[in-house]
N, C-alpha and C. Protein backbone atom coordinates (compact mmCIF):
# COMPACT_ATOMS: atom_id res chain seq x y z
N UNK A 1 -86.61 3.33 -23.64
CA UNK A 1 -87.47 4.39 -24.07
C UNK A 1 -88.90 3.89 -24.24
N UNK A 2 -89.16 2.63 -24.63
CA UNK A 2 -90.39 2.35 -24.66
C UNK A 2 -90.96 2.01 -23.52
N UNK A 3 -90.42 1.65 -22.73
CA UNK A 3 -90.80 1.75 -21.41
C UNK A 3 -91.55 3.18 -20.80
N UNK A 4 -90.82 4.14 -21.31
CA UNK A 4 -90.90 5.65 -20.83
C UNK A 4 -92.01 5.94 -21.72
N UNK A 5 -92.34 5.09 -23.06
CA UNK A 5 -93.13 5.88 -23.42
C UNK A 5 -94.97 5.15 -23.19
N UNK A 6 -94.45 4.11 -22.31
CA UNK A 6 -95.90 3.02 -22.17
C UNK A 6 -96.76 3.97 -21.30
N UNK A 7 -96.63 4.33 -20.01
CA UNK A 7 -97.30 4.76 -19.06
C UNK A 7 -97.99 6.18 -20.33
N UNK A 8 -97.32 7.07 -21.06
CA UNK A 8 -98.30 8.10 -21.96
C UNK A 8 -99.26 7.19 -23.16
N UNK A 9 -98.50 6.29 -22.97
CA UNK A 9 -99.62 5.83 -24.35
C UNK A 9 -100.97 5.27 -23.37
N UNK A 10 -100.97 4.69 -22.32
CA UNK A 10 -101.98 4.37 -22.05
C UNK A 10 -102.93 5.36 -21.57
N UNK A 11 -102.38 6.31 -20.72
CA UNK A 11 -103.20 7.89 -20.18
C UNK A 11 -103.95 7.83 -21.72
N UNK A 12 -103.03 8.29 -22.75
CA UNK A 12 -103.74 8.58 -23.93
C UNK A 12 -105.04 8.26 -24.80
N UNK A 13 -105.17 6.77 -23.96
CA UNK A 13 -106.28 5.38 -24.14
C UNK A 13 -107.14 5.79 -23.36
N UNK A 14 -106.78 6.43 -22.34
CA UNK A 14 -107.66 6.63 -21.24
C UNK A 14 -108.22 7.39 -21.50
N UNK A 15 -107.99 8.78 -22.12
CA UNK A 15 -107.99 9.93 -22.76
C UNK A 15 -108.99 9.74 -23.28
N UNK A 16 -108.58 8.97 -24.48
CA UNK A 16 -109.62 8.41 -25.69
C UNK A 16 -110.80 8.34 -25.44
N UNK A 17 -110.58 6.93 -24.23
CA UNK A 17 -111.75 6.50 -23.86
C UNK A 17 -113.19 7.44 -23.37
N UNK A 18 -112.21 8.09 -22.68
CA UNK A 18 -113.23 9.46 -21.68
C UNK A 18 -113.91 10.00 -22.61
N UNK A 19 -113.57 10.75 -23.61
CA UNK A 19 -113.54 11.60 -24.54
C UNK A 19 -114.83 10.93 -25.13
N UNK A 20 -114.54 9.43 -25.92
CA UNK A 20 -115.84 9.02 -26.09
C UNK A 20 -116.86 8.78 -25.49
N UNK A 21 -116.83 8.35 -24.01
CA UNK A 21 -117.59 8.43 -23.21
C UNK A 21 -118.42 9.58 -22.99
N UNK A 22 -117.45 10.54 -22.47
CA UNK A 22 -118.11 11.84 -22.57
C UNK A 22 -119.13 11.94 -23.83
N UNK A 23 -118.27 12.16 -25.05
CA UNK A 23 -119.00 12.58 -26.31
C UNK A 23 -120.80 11.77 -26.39
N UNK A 24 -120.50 10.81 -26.16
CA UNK A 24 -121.42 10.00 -25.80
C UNK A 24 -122.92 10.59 -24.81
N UNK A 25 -122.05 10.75 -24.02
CA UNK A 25 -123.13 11.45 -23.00
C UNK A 25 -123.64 12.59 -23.41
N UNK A 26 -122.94 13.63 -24.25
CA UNK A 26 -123.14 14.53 -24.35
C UNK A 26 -124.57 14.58 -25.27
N UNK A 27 -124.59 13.76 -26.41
CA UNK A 27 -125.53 13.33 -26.98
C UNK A 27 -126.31 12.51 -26.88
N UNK A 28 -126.52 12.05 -25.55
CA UNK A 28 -127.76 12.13 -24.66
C UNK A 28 -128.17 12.92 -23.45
N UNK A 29 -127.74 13.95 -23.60
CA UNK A 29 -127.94 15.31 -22.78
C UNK A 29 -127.59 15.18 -21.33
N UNK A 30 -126.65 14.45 -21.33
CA UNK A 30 -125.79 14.39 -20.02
C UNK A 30 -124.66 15.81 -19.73
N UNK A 31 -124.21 16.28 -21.22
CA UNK A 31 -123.51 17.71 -20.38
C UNK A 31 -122.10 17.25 -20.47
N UNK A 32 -121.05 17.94 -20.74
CA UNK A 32 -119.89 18.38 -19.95
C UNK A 32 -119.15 17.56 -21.09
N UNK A 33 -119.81 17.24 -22.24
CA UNK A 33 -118.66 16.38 -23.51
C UNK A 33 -117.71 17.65 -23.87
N UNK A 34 -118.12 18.15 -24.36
CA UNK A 34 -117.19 19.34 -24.88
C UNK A 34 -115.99 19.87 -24.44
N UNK A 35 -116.53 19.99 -23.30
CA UNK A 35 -115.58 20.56 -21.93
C UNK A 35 -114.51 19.29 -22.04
N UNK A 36 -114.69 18.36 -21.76
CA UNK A 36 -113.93 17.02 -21.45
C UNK A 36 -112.92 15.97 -22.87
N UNK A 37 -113.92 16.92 -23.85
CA UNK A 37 -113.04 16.56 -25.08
C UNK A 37 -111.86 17.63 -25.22
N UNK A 38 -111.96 19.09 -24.74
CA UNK A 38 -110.98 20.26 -25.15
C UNK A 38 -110.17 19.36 -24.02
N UNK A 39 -110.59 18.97 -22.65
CA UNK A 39 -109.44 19.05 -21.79
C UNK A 39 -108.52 17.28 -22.60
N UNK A 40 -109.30 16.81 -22.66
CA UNK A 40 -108.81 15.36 -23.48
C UNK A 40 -107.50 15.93 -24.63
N UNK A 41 -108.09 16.78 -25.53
CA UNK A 41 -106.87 16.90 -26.77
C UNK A 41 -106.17 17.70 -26.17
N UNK A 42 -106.36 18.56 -24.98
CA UNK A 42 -105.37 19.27 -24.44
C UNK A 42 -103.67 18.60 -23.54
N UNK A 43 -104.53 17.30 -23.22
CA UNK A 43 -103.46 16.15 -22.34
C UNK A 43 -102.83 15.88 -23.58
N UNK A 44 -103.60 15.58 -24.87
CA UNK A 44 -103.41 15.13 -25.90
C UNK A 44 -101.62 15.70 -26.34
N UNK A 45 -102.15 17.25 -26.39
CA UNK A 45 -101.37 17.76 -27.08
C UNK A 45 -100.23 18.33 -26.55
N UNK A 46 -100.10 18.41 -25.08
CA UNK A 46 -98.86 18.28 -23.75
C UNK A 46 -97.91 16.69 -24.05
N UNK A 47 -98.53 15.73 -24.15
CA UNK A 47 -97.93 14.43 -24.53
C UNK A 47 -97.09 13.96 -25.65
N UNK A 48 -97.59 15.12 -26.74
CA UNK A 48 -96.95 15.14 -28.11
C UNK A 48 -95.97 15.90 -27.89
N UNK A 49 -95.89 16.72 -27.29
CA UNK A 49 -94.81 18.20 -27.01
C UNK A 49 -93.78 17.75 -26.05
N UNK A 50 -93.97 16.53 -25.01
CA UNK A 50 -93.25 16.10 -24.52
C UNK A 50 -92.86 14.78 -25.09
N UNK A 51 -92.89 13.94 -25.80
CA UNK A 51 -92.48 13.13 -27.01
C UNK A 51 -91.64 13.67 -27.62
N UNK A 52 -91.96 14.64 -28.27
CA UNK A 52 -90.96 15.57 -29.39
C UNK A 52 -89.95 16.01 -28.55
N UNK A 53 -90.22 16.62 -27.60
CA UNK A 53 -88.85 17.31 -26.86
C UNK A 53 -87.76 16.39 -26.21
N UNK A 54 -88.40 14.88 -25.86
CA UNK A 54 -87.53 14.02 -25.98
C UNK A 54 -87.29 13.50 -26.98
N UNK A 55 -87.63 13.24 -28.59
CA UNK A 55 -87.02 12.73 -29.45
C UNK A 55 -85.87 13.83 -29.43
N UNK A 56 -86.17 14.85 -29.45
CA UNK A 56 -85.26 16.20 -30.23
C UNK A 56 -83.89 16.26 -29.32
N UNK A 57 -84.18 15.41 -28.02
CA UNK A 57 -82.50 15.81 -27.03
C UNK A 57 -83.42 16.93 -26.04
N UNK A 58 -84.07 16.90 -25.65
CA UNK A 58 -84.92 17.88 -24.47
C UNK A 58 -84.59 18.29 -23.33
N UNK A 59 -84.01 16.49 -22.97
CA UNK A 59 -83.77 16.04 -22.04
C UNK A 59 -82.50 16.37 -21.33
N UNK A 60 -81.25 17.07 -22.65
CA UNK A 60 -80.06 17.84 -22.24
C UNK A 60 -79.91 18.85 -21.68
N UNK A 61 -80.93 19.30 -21.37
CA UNK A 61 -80.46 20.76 -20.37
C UNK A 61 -80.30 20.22 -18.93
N UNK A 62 -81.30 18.99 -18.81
CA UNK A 62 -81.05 18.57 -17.49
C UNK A 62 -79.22 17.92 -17.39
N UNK A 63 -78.09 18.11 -17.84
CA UNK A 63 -77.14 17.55 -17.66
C UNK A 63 -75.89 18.23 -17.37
N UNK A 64 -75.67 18.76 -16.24
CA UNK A 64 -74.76 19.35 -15.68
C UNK A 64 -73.45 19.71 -16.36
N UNK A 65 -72.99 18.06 -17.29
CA UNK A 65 -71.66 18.47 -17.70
C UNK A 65 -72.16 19.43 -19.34
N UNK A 66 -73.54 19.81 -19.58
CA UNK A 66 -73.65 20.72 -20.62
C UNK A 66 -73.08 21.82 -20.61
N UNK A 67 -73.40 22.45 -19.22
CA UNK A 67 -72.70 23.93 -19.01
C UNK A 67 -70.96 24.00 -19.22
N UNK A 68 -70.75 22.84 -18.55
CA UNK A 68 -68.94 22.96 -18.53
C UNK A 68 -68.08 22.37 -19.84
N UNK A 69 -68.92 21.64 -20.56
CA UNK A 69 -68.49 21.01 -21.74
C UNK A 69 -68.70 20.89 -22.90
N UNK A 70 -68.36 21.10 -24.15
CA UNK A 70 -69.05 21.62 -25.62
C UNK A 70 -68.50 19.80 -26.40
N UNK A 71 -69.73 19.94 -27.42
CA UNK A 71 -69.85 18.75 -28.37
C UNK A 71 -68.99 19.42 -29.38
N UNK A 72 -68.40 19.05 -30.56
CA UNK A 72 -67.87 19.36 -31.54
C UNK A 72 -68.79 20.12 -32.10
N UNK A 73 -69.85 20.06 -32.35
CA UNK A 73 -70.74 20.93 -33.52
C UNK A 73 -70.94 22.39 -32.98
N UNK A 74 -71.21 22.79 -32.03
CA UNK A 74 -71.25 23.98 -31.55
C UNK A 74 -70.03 24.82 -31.88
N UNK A 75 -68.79 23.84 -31.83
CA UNK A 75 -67.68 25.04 -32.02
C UNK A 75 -67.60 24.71 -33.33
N UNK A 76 -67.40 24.01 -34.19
CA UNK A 76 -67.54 23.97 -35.22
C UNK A 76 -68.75 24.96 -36.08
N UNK A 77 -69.68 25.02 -35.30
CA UNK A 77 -70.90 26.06 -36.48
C UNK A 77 -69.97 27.65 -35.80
N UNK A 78 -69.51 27.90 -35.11
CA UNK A 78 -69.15 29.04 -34.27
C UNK A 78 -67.90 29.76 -34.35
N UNK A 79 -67.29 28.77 -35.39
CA UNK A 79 -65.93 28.70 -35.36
C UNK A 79 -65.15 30.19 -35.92
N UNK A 80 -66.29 31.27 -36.71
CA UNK A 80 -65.78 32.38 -36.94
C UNK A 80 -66.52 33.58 -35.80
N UNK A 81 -67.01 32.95 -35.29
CA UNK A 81 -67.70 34.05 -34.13
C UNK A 81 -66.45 33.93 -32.80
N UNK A 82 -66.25 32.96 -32.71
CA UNK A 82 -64.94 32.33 -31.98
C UNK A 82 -63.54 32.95 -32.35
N UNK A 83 -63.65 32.74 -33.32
CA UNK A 83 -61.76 33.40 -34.08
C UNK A 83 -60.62 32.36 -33.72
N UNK A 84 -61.50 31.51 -34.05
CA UNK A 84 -60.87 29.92 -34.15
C UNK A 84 -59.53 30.11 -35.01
N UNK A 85 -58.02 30.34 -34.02
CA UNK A 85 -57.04 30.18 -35.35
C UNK A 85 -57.23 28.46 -36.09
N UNK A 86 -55.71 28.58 -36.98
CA UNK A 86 -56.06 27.62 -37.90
C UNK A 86 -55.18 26.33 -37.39
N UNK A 87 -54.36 26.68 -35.97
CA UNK A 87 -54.09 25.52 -35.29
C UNK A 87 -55.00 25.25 -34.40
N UNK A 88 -55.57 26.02 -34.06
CA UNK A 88 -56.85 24.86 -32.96
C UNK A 88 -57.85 24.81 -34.21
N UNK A 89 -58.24 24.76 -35.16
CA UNK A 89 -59.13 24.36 -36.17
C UNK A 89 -58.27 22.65 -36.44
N UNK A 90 -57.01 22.94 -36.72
CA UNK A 90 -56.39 21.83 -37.08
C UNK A 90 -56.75 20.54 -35.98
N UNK A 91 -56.19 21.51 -34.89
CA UNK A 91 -56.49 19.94 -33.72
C UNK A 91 -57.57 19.40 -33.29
N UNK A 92 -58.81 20.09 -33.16
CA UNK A 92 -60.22 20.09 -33.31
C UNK A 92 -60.27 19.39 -34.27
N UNK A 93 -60.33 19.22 -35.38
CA UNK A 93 -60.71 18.52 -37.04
C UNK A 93 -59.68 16.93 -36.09
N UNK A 94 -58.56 17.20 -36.15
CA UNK A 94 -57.81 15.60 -35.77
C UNK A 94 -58.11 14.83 -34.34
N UNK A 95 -58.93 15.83 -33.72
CA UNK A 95 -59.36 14.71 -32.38
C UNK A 95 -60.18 13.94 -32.73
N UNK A 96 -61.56 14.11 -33.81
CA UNK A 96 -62.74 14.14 -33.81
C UNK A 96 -62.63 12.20 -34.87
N UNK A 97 -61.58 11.68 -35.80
CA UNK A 97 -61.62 10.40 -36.31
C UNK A 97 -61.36 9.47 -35.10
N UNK A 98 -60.21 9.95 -34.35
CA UNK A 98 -59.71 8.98 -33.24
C UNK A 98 -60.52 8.61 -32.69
N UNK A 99 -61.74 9.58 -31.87
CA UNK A 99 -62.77 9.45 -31.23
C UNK A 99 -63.89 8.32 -32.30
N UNK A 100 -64.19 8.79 -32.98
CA UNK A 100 -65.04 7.86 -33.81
C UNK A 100 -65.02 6.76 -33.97
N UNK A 101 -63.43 6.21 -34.67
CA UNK A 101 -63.07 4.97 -34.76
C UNK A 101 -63.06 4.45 -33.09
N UNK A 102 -63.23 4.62 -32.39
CA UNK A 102 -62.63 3.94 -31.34
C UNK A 102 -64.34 3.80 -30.66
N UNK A 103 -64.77 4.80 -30.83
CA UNK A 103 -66.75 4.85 -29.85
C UNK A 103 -67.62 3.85 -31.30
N UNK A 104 -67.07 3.60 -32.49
CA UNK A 104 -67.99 2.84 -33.49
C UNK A 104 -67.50 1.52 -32.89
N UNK A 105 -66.13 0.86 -32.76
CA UNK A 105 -65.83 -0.41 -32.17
C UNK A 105 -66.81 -0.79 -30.57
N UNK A 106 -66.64 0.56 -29.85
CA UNK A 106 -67.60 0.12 -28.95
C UNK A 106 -69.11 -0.07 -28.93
N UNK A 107 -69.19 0.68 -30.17
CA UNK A 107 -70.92 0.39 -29.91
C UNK A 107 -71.26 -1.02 -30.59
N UNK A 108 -70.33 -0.93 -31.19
CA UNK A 108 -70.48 -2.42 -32.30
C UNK A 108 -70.88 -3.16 -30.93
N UNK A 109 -69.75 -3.46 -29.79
CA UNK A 109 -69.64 -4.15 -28.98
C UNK A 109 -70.97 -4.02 -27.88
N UNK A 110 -71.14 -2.74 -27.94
CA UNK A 110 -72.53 -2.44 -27.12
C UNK A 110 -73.74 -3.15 -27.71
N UNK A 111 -74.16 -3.13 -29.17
CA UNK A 111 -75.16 -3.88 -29.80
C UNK A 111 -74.63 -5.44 -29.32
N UNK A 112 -73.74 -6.10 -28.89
CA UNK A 112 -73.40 -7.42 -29.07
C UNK A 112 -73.73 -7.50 -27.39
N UNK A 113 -73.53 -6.86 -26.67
CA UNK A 113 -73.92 -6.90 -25.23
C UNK A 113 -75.76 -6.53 -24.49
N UNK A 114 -76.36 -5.83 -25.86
CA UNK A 114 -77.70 -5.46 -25.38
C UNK A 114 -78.26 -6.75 -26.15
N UNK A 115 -77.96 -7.49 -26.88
CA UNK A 115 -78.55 -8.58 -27.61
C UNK A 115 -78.50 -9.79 -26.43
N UNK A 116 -77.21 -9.78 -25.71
CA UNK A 116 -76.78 -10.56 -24.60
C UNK A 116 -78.03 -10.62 -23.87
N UNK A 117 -78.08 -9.47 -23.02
CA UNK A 117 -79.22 -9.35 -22.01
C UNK A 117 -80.91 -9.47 -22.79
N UNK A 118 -80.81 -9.43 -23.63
CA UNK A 118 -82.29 -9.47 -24.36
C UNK A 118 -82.37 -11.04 -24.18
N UNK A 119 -81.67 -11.91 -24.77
CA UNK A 119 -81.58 -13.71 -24.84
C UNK A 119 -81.89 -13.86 -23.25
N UNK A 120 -80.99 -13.19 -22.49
CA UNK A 120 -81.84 -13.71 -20.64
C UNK A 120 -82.78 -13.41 -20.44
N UNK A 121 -83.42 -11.93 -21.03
CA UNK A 121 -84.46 -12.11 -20.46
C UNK A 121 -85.38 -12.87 -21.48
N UNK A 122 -85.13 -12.83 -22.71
CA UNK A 122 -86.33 -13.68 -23.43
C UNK A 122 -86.23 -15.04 -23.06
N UNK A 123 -85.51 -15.89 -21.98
CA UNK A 123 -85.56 -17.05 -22.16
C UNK A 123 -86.97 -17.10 -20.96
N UNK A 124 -87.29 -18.67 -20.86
CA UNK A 124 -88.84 -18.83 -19.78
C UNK A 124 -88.61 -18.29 -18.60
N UNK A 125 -87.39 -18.98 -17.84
CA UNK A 125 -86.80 -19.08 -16.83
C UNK A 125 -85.86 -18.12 -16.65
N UNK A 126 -85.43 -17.10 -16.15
CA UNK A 126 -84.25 -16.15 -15.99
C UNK A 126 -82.86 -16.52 -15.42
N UNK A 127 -82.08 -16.91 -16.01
CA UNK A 127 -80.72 -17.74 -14.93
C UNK A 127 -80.27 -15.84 -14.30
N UNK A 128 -80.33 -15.69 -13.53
CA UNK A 128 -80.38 -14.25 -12.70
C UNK A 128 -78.81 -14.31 -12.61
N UNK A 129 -77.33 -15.26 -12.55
CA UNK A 129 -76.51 -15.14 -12.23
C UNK A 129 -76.16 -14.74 -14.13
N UNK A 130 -76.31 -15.12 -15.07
CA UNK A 130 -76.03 -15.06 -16.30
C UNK A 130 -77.00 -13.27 -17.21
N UNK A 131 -77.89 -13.34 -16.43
CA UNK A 131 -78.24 -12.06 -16.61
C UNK A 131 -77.53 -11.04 -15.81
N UNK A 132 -77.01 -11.26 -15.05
CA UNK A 132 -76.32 -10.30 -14.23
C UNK A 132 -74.72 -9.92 -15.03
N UNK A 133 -74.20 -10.98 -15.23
CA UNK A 133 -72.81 -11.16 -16.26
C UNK A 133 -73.03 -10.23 -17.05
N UNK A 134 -74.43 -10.36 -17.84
CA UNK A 134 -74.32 -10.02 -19.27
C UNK A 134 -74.78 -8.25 -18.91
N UNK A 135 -75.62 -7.95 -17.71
CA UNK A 135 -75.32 -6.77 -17.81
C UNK A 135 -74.94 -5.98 -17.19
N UNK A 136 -73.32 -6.77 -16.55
CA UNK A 136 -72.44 -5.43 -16.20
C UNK A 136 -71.50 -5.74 -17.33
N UNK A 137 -71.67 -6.40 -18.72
CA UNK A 137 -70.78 -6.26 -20.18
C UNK A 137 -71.58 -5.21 -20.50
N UNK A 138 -73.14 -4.97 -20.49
CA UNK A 138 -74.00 -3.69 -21.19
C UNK A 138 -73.25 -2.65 -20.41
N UNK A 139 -73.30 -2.63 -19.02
CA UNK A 139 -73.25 -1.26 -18.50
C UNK A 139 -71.49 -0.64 -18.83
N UNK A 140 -70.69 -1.50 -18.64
CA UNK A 140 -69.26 -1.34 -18.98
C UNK A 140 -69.11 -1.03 -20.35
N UNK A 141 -70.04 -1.39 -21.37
CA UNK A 141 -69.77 -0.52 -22.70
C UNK A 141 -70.43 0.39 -22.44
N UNK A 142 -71.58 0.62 -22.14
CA UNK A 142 -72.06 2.21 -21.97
C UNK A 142 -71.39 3.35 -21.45
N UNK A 143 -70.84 2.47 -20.36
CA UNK A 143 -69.86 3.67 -19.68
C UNK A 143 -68.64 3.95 -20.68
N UNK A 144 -68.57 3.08 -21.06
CA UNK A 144 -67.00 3.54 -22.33
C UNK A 144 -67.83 4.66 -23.14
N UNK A 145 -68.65 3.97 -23.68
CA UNK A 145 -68.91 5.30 -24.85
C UNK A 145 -69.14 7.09 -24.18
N UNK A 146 -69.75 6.73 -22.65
CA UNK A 146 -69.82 8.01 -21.97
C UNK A 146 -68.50 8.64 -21.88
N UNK A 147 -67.69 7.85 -21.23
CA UNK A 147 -66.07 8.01 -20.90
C UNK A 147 -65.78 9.11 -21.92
N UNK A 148 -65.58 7.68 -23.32
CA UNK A 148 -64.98 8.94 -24.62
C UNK A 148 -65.71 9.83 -24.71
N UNK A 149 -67.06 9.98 -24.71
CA UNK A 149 -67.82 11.63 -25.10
C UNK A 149 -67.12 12.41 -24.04
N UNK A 150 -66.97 12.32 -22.74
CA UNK A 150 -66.72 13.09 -21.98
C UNK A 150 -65.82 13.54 -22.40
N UNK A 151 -64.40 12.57 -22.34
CA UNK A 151 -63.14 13.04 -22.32
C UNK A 151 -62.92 13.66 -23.71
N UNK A 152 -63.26 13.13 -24.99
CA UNK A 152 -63.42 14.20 -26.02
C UNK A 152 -63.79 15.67 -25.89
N UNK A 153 -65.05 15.44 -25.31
CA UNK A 153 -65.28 17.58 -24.53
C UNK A 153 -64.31 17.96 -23.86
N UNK A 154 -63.77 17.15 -22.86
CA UNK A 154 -62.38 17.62 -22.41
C UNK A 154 -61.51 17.96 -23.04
N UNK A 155 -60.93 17.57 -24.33
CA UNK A 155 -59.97 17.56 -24.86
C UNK A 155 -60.40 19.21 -25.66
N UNK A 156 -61.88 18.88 -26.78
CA UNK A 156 -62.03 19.96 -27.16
C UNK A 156 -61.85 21.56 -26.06
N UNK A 157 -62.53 21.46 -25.38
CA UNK A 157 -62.10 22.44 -24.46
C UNK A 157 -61.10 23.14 -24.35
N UNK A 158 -60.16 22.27 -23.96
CA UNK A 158 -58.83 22.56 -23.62
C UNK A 158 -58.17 23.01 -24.79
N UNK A 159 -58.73 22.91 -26.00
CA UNK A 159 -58.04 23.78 -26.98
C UNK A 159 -58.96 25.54 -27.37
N UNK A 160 -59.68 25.94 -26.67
CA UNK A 160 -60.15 26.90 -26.52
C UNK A 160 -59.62 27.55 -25.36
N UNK A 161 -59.65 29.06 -25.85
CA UNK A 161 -58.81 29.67 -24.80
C UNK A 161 -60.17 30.08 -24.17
N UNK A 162 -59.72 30.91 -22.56
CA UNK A 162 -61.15 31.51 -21.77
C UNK A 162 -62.13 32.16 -21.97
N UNK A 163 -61.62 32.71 -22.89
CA UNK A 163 -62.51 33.90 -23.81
C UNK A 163 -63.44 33.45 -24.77
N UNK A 164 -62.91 32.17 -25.51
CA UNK A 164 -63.67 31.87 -25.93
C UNK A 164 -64.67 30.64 -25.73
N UNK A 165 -64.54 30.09 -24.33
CA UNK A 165 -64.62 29.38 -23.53
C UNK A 165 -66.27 30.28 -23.05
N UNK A 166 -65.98 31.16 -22.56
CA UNK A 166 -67.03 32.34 -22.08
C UNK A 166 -68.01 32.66 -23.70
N UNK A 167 -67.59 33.00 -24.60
CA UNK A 167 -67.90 33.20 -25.82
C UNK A 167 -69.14 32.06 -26.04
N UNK A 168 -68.48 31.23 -26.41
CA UNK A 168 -69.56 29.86 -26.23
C UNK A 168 -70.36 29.40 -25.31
N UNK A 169 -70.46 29.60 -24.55
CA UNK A 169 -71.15 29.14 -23.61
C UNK A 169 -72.61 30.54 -23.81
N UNK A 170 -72.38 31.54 -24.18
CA UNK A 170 -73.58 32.71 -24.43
C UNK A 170 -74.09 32.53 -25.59
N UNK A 171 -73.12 31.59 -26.58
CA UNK A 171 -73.78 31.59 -28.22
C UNK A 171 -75.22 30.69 -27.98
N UNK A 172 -74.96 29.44 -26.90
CA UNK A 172 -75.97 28.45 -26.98
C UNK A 172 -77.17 29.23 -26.73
């Protein structure tokens, strides 16, 4: 993510810069500060709006399995608009520890695998065969934790009948 967020921070510098520049000029009757400061806080304020919409999850509509697959909280806030009996309430409530306990062991393991690849690359020299090891251990826990989210929506799903399958999918 900080990667994603370097290329806006520097526009933003750039921004800056102009802005003073401009302002600058402007008050030596060069012209066009004003103009160049609105368009400046205007980049300004597109950059913040796209920051926020990626802190906030923004970025989920772009994800295909959204349409076909529900997180626990949606049916859970929904659950009387739904007519959730009190056996799929039951099995819903008992999928949701299994899942937990089992995606907290992996992330444990995921923090122990992104620390991996951080030591290769922080060393002078890159051993490229030992960075490579260490991150197909990163990518193989990542994919676990995807795995279980997935297959958890699967599971939830499948305890909703069509109707309310259709139901949910219009509440979002």
């Amino acid at each position: 993510m900080r990667l994603l967020l370097l290329p806006a921070v520097l526009c933003a510098l750039s921004a800056g810069t102009n802005v003073l520049a401009d302002g600058h000029g402007a008050q030596s009757g060069h012209g066009g500060g004003a103009q160049a400061q609105a368009q400046a806080r205007e980049r300004m304020m597109k950059m913040e709006r796209a920051r926020r919409a990626h802190q906030e999850g923004g970025n989920r509509a772009e994800d295909p399995l959204d349409e076909l697959l529900f997180p626990p909280e949606p049916i859970m806030r929904h659950r009387e608009s739904l007519d959730l009996s009190k056996s799929q309430g039951r099995k819903i409530v008992s999928l949701i520890p299994g899942f937990q306990s089992g995606v907290v062991e992996t992330q444990w393991k995921l923090l122990d695998a992104k620390a991996a690849v951080r030591t290769q690359l922080e060393a002078w020299r890159i051993d490229e065969k030992a960075l490579e090891a260490a991150l197909d251990a990163l990518f193989t826990m990542e994919n676990t934790v995807r795995r279980r989210h997935i297959l958890l929506r699967a599971q939830l799903r499948n305890e909703l009948s069509p109707e309310q399958v259709v139901l949910l999918r219009s509440l979002r």
